[in-house]
Protein backbone atom coordinates (compact mmCIF):
# COMPACT_ATOMS: atom_id res chain seq x y z
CA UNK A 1 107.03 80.28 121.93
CA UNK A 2 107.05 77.50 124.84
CA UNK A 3 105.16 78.79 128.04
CA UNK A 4 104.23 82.53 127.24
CA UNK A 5 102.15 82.84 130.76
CA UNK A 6 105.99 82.48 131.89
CA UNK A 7 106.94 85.51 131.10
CA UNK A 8 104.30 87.02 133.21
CA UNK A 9 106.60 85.54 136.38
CA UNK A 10 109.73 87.19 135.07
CA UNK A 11 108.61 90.21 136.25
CA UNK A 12 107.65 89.41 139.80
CA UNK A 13 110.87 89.07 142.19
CA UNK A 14 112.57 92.62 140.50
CA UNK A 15 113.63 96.04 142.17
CA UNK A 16 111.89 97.84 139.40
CA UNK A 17 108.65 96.08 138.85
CA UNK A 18 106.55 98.84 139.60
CA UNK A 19 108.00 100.88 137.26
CA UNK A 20 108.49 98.14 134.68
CA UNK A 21 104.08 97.28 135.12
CA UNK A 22 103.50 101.10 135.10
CA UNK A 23 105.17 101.17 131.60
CA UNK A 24 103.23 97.68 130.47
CA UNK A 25 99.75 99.68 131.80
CA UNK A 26 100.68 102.77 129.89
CA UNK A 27 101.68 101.32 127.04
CA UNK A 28 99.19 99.08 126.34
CA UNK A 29 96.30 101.87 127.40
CA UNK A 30 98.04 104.48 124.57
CA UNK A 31 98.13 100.76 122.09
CA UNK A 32 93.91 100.51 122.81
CA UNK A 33 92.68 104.32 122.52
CA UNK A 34 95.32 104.33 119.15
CA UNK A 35 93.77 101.21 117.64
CA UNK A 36 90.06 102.02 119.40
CA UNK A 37 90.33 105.26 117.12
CA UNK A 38 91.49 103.73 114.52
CA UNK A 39 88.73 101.21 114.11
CA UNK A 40 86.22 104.04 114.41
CA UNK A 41 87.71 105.17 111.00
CA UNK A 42 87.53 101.47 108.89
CA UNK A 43 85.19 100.43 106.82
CA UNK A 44 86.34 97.29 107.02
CA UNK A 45 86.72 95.41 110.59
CA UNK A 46 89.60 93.64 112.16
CA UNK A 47 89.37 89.20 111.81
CA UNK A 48 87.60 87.60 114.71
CA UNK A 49 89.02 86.47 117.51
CA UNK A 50 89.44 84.95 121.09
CA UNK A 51 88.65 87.27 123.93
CA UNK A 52 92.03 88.30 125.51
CA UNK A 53 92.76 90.01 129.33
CA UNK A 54 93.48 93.65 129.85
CA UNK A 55 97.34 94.27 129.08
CA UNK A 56 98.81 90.56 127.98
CA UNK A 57 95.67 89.92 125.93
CA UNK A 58 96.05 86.50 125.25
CA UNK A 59 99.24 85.41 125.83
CA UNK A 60 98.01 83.70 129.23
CA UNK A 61 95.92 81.41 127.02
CA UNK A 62 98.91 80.58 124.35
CA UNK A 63 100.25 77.08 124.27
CA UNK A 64 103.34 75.57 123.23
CA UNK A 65 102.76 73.92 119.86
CA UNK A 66 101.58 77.12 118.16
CA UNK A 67 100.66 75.44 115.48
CA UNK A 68 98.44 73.00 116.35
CA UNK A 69 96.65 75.36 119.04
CA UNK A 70 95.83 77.81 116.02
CA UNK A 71 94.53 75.08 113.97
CA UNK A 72 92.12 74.26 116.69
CA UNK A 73 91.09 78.27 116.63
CA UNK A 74 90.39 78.40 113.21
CA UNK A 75 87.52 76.01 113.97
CA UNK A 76 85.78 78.01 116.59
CA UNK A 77 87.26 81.52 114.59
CA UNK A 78 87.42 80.66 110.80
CA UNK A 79 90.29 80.87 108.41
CA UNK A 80 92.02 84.25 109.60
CA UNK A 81 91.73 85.56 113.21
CA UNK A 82 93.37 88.13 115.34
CA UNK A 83 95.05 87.34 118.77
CA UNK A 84 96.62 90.26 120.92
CA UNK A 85 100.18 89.14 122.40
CA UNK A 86 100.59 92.00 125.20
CA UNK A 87 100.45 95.22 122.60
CA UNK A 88 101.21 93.54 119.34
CA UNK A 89 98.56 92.55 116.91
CA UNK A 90 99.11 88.93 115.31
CA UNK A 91 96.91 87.99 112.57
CA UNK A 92 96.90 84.48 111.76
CA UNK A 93 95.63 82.93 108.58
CA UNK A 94 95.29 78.74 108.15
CA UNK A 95 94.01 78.48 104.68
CA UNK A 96 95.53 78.38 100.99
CA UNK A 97 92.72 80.79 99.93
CA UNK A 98 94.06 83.92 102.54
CA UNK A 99 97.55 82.80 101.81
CA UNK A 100 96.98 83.43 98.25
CA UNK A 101 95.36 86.78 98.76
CA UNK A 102 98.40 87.64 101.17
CA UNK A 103 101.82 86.11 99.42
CA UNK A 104 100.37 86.41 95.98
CA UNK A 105 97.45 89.07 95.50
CA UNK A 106 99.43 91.52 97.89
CA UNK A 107 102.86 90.01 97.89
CA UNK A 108 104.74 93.44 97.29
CA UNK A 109 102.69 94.68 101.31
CA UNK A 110 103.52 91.17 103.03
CA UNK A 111 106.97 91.61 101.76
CA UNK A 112 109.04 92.32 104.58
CA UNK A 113 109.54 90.08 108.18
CA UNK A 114 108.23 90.63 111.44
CA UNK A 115 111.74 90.87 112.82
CA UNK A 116 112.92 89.87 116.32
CA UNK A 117 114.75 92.41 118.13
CA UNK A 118 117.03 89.57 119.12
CA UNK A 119 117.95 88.73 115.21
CA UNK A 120 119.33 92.38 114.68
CA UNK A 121 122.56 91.32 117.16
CA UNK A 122 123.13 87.67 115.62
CA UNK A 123 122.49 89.02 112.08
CA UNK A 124 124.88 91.87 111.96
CA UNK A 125 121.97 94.74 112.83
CA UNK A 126 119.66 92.90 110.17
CA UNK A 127 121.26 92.96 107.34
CA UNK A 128 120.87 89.76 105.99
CA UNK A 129 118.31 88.40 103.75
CA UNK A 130 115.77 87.08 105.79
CA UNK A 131 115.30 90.37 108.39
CA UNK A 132 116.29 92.43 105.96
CA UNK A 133 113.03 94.83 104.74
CA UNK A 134 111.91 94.72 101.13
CA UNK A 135 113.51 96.89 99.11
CA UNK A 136 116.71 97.39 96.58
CA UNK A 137 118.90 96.65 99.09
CA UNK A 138 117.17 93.02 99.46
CA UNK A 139 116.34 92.54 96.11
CA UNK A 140 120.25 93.04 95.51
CA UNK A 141 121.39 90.47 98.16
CA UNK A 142 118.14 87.71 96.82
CA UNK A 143 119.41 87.94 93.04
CA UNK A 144 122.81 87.74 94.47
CA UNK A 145 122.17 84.75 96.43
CA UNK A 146 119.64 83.01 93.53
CA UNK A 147 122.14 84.13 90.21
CA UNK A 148 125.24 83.63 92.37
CA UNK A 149 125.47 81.21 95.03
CA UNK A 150 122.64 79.04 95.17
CA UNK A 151 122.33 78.47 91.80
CA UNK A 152 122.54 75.27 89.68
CA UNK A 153 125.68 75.68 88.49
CA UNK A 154 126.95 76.55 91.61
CA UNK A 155 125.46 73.37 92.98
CA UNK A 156 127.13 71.16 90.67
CA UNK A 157 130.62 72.64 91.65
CA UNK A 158 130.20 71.49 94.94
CA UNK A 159 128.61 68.37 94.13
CA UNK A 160 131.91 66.77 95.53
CA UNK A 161 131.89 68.22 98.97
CA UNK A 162 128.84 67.12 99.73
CA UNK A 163 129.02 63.64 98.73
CA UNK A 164 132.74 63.33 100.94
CA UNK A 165 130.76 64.21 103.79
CA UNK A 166 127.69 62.41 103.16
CA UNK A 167 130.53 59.28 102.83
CA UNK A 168 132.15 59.96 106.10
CA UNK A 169 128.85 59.61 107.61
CA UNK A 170 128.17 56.02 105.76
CA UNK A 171 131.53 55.18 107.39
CA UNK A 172 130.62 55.49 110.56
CA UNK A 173 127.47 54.00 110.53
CA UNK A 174 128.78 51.35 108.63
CA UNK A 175 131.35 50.55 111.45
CA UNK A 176 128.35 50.90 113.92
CA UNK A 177 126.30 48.45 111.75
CA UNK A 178 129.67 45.71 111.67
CA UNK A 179 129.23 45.92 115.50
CA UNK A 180 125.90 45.58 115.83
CA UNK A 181 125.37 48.76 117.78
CA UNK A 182 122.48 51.05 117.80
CA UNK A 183 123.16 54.88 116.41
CA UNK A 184 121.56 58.04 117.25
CA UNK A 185 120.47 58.74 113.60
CA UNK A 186 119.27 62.45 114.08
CA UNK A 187 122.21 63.43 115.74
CA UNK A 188 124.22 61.94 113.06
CA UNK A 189 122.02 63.19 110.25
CA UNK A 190 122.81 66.72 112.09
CA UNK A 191 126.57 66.10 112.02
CA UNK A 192 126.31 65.32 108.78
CA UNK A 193 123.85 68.27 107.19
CA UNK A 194 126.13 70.53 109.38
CA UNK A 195 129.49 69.02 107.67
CA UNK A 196 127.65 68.98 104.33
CA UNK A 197 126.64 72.91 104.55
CA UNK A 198 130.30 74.20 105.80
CA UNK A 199 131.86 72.14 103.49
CA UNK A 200 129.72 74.08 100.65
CA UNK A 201 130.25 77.11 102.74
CA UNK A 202 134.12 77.51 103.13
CA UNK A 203 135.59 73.98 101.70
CA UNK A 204 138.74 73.12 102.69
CA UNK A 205 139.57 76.50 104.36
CA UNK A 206 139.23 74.54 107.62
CA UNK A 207 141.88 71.41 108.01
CA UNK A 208 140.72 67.90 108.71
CA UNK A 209 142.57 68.90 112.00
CA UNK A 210 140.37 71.07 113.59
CA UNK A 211 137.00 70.39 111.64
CA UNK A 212 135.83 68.68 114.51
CA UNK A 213 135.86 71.71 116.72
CA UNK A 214 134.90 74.10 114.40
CA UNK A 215 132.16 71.60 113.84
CA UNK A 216 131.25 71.13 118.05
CA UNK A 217 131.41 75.09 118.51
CA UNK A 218 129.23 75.61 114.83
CA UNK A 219 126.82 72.92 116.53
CA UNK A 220 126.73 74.64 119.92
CA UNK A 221 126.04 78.17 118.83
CA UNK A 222 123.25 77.28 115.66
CA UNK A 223 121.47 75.45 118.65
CA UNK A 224 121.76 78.48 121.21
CA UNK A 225 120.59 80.89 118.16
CA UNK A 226 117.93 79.08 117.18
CA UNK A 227 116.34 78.80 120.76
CA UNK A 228 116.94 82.39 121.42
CA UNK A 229 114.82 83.44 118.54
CA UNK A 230 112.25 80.90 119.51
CA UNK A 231 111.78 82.61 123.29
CA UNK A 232 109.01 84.80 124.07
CA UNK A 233 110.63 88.34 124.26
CA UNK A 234 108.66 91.17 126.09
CA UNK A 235 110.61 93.79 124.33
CA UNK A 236 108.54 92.26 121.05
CA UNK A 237 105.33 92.09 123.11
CA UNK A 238 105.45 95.42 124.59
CA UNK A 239 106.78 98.68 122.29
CA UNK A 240 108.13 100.76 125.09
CA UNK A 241 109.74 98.05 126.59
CA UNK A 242 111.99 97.42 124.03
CA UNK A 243 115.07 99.48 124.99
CA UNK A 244 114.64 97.24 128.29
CA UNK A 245 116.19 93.42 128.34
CA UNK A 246 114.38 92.24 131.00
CA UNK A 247 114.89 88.50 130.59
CA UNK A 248 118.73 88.83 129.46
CA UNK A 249 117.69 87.54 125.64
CA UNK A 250 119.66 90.07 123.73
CA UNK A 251 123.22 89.54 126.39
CA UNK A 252 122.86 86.00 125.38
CA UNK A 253 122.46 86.14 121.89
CA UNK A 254 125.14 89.16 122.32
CA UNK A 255 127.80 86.74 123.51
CA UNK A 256 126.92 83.68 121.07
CA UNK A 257 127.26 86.41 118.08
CA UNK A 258 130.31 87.42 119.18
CA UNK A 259 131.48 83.99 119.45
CA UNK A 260 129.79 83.09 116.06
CA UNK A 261 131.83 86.39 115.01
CA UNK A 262 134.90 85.65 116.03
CA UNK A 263 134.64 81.82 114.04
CA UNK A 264 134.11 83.39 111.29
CA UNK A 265 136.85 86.19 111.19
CA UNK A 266 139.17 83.01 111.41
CA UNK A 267 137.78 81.30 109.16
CA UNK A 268 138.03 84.26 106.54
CA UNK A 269 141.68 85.07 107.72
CA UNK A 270 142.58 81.01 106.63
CA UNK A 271 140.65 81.80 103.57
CA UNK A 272 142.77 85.62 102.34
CA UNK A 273 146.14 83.99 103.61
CA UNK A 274 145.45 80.86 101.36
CA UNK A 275 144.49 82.93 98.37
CA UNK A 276 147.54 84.81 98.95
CA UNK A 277 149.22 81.92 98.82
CA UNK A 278 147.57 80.72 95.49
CA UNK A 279 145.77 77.62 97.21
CA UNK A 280 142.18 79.44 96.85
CA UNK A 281 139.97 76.16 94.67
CA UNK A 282 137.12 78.84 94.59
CA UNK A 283 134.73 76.30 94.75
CA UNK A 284 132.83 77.17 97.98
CA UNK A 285 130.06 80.12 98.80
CA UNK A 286 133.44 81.54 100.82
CA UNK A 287 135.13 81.95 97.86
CA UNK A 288 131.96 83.72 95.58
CA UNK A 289 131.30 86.17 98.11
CA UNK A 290 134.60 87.45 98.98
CA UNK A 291 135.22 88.15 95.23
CA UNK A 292 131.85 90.02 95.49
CA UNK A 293 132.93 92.04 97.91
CA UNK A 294 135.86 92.77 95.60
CA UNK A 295 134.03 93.36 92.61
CA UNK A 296 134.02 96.95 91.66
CA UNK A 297 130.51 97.18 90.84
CA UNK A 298 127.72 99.43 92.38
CA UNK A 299 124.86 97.11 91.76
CA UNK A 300 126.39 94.50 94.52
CA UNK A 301 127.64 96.88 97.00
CA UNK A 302 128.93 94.14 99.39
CA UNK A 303 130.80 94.61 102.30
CA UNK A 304 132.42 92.20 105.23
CA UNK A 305 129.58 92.36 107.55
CA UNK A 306 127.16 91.87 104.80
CA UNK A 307 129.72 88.50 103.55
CA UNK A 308 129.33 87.05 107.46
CA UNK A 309 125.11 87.78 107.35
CA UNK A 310 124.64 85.79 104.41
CA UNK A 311 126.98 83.04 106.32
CA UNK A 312 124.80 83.03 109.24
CA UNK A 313 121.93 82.75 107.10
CA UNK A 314 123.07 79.54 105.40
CA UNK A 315 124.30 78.23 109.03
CA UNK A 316 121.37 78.55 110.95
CA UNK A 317 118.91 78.35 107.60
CA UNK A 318 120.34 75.10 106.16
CA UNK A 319 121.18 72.59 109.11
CA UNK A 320 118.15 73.20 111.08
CA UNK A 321 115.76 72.76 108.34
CA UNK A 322 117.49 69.65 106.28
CA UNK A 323 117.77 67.86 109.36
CA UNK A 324 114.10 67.81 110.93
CA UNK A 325 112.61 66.59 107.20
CA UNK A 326 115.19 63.67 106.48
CA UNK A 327 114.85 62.48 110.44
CA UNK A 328 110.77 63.31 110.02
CA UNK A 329 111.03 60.91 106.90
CA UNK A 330 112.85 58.58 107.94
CA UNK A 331 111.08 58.02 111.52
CA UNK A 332 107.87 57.47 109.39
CA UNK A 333 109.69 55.17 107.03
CA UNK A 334 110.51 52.74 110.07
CA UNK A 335 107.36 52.17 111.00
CA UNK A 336 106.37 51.60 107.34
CA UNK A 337 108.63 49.03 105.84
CA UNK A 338 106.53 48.18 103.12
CA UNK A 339 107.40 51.74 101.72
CA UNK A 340 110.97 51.55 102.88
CA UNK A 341 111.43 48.47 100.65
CA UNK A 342 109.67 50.17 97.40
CA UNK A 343 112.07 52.62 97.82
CA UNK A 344 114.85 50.57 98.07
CA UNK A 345 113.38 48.57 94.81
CA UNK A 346 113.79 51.70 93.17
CA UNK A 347 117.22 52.57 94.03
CA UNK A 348 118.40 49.14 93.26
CA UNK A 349 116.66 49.46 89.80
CA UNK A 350 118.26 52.85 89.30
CA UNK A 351 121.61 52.73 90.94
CA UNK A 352 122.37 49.06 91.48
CA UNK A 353 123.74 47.30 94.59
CA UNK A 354 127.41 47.13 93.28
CA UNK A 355 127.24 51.00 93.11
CA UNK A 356 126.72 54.11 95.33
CA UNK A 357 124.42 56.68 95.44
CA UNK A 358 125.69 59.67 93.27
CA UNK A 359 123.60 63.08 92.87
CA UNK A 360 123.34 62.32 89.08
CA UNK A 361 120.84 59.25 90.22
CA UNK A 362 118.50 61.53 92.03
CA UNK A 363 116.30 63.23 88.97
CA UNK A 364 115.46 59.14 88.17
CA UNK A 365 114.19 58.24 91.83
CA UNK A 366 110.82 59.93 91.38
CA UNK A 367 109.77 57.61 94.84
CA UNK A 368 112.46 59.21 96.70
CA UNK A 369 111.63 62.84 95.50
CA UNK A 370 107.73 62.18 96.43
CA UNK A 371 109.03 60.34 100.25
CA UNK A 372 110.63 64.30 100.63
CA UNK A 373 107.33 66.11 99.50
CA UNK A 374 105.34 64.11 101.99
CA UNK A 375 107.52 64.39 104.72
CA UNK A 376 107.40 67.91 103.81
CA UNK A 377 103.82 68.48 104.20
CA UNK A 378 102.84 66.24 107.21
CA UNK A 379 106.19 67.55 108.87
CA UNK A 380 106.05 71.05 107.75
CA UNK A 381 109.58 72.55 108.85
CA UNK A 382 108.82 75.61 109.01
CA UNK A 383 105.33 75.40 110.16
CA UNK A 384 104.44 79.03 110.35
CA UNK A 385 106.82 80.09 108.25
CA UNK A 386 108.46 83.09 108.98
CA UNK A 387 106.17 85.86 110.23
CA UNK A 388 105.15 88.72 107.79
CA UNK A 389 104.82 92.49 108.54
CA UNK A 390 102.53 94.35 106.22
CA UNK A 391 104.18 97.63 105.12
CA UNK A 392 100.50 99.27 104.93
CA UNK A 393 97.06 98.56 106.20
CA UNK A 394 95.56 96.81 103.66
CA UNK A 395 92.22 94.11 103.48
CA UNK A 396 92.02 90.88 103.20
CA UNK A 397 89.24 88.24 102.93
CA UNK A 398 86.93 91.12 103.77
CA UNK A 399 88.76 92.65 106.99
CA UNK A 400 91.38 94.82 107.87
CA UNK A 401 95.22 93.97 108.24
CA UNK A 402 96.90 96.91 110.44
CA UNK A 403 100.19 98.19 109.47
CA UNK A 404 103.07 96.66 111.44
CA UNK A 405 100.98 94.16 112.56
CA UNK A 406 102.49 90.21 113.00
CA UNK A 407 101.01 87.94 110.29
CA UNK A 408 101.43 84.12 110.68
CA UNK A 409 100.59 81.69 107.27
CA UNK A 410 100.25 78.13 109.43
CA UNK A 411 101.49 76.08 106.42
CA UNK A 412 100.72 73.11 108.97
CA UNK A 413 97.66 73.53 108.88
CA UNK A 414 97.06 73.89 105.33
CA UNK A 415 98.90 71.24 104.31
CA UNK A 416 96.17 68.95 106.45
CA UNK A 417 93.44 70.21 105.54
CA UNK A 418 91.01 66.99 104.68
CA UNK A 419 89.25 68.70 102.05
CA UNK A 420 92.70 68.97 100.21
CA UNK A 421 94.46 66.07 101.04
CA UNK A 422 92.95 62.31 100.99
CA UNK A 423 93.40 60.87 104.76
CA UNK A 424 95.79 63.68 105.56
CA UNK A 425 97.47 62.44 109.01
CA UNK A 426 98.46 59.49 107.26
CA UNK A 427 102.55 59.07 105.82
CA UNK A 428 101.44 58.24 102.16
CA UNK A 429 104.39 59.59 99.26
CA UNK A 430 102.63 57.94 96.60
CA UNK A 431 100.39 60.76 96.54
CA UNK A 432 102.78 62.75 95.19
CA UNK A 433 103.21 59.95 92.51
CA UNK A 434 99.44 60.73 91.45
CA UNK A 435 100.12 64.90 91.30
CA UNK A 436 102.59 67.17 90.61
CA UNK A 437 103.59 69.75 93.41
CA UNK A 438 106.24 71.61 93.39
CA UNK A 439 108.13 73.92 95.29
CA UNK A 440 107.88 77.23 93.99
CA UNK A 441 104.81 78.55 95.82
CA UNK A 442 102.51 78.16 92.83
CA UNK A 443 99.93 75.65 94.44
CA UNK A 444 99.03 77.45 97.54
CA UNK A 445 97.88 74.17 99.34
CA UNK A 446 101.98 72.96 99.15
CA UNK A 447 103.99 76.23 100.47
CA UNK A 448 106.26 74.18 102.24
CA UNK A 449 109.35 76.82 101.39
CA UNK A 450 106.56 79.92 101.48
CA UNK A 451 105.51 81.65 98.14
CA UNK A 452 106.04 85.25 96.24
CA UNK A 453 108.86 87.53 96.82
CA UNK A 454 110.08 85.71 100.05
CA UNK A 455 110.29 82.24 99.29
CA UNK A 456 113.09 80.71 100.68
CA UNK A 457 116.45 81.07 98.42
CA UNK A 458 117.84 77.71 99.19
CA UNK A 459 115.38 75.49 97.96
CA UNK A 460 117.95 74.08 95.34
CA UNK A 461 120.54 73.30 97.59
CA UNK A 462 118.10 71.73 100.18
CA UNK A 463 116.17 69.62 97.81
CA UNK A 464 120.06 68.15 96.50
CA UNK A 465 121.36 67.88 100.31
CA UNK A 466 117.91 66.40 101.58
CA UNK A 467 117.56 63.60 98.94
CA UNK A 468 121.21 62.61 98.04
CA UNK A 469 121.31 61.68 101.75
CA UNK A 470 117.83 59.98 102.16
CA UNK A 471 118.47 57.62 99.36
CA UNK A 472 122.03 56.95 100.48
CA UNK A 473 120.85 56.04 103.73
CA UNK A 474 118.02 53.84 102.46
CA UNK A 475 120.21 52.60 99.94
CA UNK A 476 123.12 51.16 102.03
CA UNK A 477 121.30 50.34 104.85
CA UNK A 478 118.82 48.24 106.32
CA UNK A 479 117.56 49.40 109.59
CA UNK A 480 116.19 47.59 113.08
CA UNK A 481 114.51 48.96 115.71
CA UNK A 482 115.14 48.21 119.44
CA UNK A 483 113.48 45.06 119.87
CA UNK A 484 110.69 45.71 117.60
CA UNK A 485 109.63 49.00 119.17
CA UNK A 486 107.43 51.71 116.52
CA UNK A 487 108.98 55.16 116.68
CA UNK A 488 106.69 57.90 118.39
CA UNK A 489 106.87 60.18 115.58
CA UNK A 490 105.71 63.60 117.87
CA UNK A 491 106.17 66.92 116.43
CA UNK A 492 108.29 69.70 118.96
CA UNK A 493 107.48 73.30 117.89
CA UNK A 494 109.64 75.70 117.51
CA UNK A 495 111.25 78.16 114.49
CA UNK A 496 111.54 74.49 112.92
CA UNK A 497 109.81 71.72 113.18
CA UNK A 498 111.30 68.73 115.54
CA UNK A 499 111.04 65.59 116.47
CA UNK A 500 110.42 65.21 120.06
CA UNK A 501 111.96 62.18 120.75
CA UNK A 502 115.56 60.82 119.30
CA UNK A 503 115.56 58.54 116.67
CA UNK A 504 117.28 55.32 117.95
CA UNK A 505 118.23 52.64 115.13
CA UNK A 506 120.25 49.96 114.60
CA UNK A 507 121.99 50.02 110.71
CA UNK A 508 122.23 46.76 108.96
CA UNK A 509 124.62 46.45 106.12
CA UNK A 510 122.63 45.97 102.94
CA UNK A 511 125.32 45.95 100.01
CA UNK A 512 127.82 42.93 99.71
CA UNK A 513 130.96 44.76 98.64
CA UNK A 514 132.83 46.24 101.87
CA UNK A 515 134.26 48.54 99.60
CA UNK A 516 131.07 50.69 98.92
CA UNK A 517 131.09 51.67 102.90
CA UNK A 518 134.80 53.26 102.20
């Protein structure tokens, strides 16, 4: 939400702003005597908060990294405190306490998204699972996704896709490394994540011919996506402007999900004129979900749409997020080569130097696993999660939580919070070496992939894709900086978590055989 007060200026310069500010007045006056009423009738009242300005509230006051600038509110405001962004309520909570009492003691109410009214074009009206509202219809599409795709068994099918991509990747770099040349490593590490998940996706659907621009246009249009659902919409911020779009948000995602749309139809089409064919390997997500579709079965009512939602959803869910923690972890690991070398120690111990890294080695590197967990909590990638929408008012830590109402869990936040975490700005893995944390939203100071009904689905397949490559690229590599310089490891805020500056290295061969870079 970069530069809300700019939205403020979108306004000015139109034919119809005095229509459009009459609407903002009214709206927001009917929003204050409904809510002024309201609060007349609770017995419980609404969380403190920052005084905001008549209309916008404070959405003037907003800065960009959201996450940081709430942190520094729950200071002045305590744990959970309201902000008004124009006419919508936004309750935002920064400790594992409230997020317990929200995504555990009242999971089934804080079961549903705030949704974007930008994600109902790029995700097929909302259908997918993570806008769709809680209900059969998403607890269908999450057991179909957990029991069907994303499970074990299903990762160790494609454990051979994703290690022939990761290995393309070493290629290259190894080439770079033979000629001493420096390498953009995140947007490698994107390349690669993005190869990795498509490759799990449809397989070999798409021919070594035109994977590269299926791959540019993929890489183009997750980027556009992503930053459309990261701007500042006033159709969100104000209720009756929401047939309105004022800033051109919805054309734009209009035309990339028609573009993303069309990509997929042909990559479909490949996929039914191959099975006709008999050349279907049915090894990919492609494959499991058109056979869903096919299924005559009334518990997984699945239809073509519903196949290219759950495609976006692993696009835009699965590149993004792998990414930002294995370039995180691996910016902090160059300017720490004390704890680059115990884990290369490790993988030597483990896999040898007259070997490559397989997926089989990973449950033995517990030093690799606990370099992911930290990067994972100082480097939160999704630092406010997702946001929450409470189906029903309801009470929390002693005040009320309107219907409808945007709730933010700043993860960030909690997972630095010094009375948790020894010396909690510092990169330290080993102190995941001393506890056990795990994923699954049971510890409520580690939510890194959120907790109860909505925790993210993909956790096994991002936990595989994120460590295989880490310890392949720590394994066959050393790596040099530009003459010595540290890496500025800044955080850029957004949907994910980024980091703000690229990651410029040089590789180093590390293994003696030229035949492990092949």
């Amino acid at each position: 939400m970069t530069n809300i007060s700019s939205l403020l200026e979108i306004l000015s310069g139109r034919e119809n702003v005095d229509y459009v500010l009459i609407v903002i007045v009214l709206s927001s006056i009917l929003w204050y005597i409904r809510l002024y009423a309201k609060s007349k009738r609770r017995s419980h009242p609404l969380p403190p908060g920052p005084r905001g300005l008549p209309i916008v509230g404070n959405l003037p006051f907003l800065k960009p990294e959201l996450h940081s600038y709430f942190q520094g509110l729950a200071k002045i405001h305590g744990p959970i405190f309201k902000l008004w962004f124009g006419s919508k309520l936004a309750i935002v909570v920064n400790s594992s306490e409230v997020a317990r009492e929200i995504l555990k003691t009242n999971d089934v109410i804080f079961a549903s998204h705030d949704v974007p009214s930008v994600a109902l074009i790029n995700m097929y009206g909302g259908i997918d699972i993570v806008w769709s509202p809680y209900g059969p219809r998403w607890r269908m599409l999450r057991k179909l996704c957990v029991n069907r795709i994303l499970s074990n068994a299903r990762m160790e099918t494609s454990v051979g896709l994703r290690q022939g991509e990761t290995r393309r990747t070493v290629r290259y770099l190894a080439d770079r490394a033979r000629a001493g040349s420096s390498v953009n490593l995140g947007e490698q590490i994107f390349l690669m994540i993005l190869n990795v998940v498509t490759q799990m996706l449809w397989g070999t659907t798409v021919g070594d011919e035109e994977r590269e621009l299926v791959g540019a246009e993929f890489s183009e249009l997750v980027t556009l996506m992503n930053d459309l659902l990261l701007e500042p919409n006033l159709a969100d911020l104000f209720t009756l402007l929401s047939p309105f779009d004022l800033q051109g948000l919805a054309k734009r995602m209009r035309g990339a999900a028609q573009r993303m749309d069309r990509l997929f139809d042909r990559v479909i089409n490949q996929r039914l004129e191959m099975n006709k064919g008999g050349e279907g390997k049915g090894e990919d997500f492609l494959e499991v979900l058109l056979k869903i579709k096919d299924e005559d079965d009334e518990k997984t009512i699945v239809n073509m749409d519903d196949v290219k939602a759950l495609l976006m959803d692993m696009v835009l869910g699965s590149t993004d997020t792998s990414l930002h923690v294995i370039e995180f972890a691996m910016a902090e690991l160059f300017n720490q080569p004390h704890i680059i070398k115990r884990a290369q120690q490790e993988l030597d111990e483990v896999v040898g130097k007259y070997n490559i890294v397989e997926e089989s080695h990973i449950p033995k590197l517990p030093y690799i696993h606990a370099i992911m967990k930290e990067s994972l909590r100082l480097h939160t990638v999704a630092p406010l999660l997702i946001p929450y929408r409470p189906s029903e008012t309801t009470v929390v830590n002693g005040f009320t939580i309107p219907r409808d109402s945007k709730m933010f869990i700043n993860v960030w936040a909690i997972h630095r919070n010094p009375d948790v975490w020894e010396n909690p700005l510092e990169f330290d893995p080993s102190r995941f070496l001393n506890k056990s944390y795990d994923f699954n939203g049971n510890d409520f100071n580690y939510i890194p992939f959120g907790a109860g009904r909505r925790i993210c689905p993909g956790i096994a397949m991002g936990e595989r894709v994120v460590l295989y490559n880490i310890a392949t690229l720590l394994h066959s590599f050393d790596w040099e900086l530009p003459q010595g310089e540290r890496v500025e490891v800044e955080e850029k805020f957004g949907i994910t978590l980024k980091l703000k500056s690229p990651l410029i290295a040089t590789p180093v061969l590390r293994l003696t055989d030229p035949n492990l870079y092949l």
